[in-house]
C-alpha atoms as a PDB file:
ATOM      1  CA  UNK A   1     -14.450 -20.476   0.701  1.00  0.00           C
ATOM      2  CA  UNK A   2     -12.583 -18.046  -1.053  1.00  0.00           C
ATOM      3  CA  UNK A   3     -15.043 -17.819  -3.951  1.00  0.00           C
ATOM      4  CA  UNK A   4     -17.805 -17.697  -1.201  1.00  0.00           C
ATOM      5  CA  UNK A   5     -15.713 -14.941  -0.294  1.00  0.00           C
ATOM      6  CA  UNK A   6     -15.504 -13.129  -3.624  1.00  0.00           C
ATOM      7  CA  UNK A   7     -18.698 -13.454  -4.340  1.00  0.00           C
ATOM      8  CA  UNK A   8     -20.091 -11.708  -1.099  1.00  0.00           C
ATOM      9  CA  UNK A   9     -17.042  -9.119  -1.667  1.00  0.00           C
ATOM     10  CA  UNK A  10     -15.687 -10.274   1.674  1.00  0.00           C
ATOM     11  CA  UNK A  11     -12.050  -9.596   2.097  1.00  0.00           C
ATOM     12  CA  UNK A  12      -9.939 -12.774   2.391  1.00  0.00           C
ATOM     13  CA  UNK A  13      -7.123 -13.673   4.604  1.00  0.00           C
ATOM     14  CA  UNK A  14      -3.928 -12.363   3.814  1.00  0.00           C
ATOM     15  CA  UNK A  15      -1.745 -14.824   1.872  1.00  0.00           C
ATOM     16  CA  UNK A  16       1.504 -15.293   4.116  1.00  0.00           C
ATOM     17  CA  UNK A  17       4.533 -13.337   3.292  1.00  0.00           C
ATOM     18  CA  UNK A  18       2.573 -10.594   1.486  1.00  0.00           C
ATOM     19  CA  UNK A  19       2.482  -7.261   2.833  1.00  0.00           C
ATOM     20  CA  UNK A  20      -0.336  -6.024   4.933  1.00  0.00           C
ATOM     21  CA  UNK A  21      -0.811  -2.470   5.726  1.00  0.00           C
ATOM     22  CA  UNK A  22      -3.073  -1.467   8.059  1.00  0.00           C
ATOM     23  CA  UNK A  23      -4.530   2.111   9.057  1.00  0.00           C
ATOM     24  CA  UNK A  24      -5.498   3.125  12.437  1.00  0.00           C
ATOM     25  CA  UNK A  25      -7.341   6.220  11.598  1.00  0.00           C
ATOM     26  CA  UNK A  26      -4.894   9.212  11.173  1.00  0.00           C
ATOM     27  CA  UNK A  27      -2.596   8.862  14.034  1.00  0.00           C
ATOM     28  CA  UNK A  28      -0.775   5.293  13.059  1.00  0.00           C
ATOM     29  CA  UNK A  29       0.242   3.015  10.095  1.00  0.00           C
ATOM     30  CA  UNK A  30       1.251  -0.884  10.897  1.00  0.00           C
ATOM     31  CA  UNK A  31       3.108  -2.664   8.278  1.00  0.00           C
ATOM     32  CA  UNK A  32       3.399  -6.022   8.306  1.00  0.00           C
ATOM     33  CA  UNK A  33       6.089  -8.331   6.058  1.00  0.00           C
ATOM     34  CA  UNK A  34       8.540  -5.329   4.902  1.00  0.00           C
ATOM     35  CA  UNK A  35      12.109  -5.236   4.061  1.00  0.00           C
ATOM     36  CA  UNK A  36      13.133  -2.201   5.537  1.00  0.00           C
ATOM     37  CA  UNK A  37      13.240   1.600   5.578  1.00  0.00           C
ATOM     38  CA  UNK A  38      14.397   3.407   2.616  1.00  0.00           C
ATOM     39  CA  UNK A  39      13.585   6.749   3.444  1.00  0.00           C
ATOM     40  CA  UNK A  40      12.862   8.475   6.755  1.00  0.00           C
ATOM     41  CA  UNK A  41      12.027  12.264   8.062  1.00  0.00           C
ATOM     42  CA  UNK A  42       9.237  13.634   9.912  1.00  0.00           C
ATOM     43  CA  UNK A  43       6.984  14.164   7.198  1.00  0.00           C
ATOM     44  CA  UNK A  44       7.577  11.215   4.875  1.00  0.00           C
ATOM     45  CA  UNK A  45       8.697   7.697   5.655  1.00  0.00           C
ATOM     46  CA  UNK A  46       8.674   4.807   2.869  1.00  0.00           C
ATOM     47  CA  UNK A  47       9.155   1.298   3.919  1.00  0.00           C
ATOM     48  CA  UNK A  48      10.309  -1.482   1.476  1.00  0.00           C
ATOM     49  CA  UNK A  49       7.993  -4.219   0.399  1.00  0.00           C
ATOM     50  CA  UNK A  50       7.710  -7.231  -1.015  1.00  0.00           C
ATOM     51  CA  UNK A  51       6.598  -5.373  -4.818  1.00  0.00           C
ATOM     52  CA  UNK A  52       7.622  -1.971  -4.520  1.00  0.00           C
ATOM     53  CA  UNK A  53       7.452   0.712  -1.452  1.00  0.00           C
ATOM     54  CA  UNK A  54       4.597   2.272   0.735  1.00  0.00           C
ATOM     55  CA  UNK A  55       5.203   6.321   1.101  1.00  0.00           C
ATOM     56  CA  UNK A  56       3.333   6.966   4.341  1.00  0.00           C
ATOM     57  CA  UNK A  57       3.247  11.154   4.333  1.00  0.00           C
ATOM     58  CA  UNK A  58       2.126  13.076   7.038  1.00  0.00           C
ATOM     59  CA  UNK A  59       3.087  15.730   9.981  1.00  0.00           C
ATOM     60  CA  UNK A  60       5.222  14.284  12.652  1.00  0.00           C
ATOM     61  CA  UNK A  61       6.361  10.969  11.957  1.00  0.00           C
ATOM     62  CA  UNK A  62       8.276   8.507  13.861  1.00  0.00           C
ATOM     63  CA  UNK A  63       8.647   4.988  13.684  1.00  0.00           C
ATOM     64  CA  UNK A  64       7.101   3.947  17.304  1.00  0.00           C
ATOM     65  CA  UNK A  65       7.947   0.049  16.857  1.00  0.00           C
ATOM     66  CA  UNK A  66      10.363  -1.336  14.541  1.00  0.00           C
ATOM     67  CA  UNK A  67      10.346  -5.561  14.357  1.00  0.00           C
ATOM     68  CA  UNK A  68      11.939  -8.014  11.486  1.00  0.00           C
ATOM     69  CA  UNK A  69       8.357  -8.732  10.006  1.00  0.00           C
ATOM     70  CA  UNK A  70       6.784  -5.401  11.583  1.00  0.00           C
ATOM     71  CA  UNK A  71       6.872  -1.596  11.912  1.00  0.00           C
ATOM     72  CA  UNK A  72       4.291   1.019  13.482  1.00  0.00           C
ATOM     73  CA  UNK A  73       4.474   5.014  12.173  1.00  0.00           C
ATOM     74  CA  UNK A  74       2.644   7.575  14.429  1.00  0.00           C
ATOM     75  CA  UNK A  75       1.888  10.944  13.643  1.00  0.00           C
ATOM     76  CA  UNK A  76      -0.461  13.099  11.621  1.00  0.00           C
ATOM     77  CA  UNK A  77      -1.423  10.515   8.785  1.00  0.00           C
ATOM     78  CA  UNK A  78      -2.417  12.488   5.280  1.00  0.00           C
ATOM     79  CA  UNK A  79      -1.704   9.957   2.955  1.00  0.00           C
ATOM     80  CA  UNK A  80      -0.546   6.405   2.660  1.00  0.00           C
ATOM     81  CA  UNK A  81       0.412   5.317  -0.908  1.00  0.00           C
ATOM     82  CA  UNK A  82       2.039   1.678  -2.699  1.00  0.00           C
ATOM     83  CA  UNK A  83       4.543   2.378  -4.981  1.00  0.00           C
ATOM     84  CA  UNK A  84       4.779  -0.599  -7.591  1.00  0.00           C
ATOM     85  CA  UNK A  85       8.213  -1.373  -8.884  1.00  0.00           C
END
């Protein structure tokens, strides 16, 4: 399935314990499998992962839900970046 996948450029599932970002237009970021905060202010938040950091910039930012395996940032989203060790 996964080449059937690949071949058709479908994405695949996520492969447990790796980090999964996902975008909600430009009002929230939802990151899933992360090892913390490392930085925090209301224009720049970066969150710890598994190989490296994602730098989530923007106007306004807050952390709106913070879990073990998850975290949501609102605000004004301009840019969303991974940061490889």
């Amino acid at each position: 399935l996964d080449k059937l996948a690949e071949g058709m450029e479908l994405p695949g599932e996520p492969i447990p314990g790796q980090p999964l970002v996902e975008i909600a237009g430009e009002r929230r970021v939802l990151i899933e499998n992360h090892s913390g905060v490392t930085h925090y202010s209301g224009d720049m938040i970066c969150v710890k992962v598994r190989y490296g950091h994602v730098k989530v910039c923007g106007e306004g930012l807050s952390l709106t839900r913070m879990t073990k395996s998850q975290l949501v940032i609102s605000g004004k989203i301009e840019s969303v970046a991974l940061i490889r060790r």
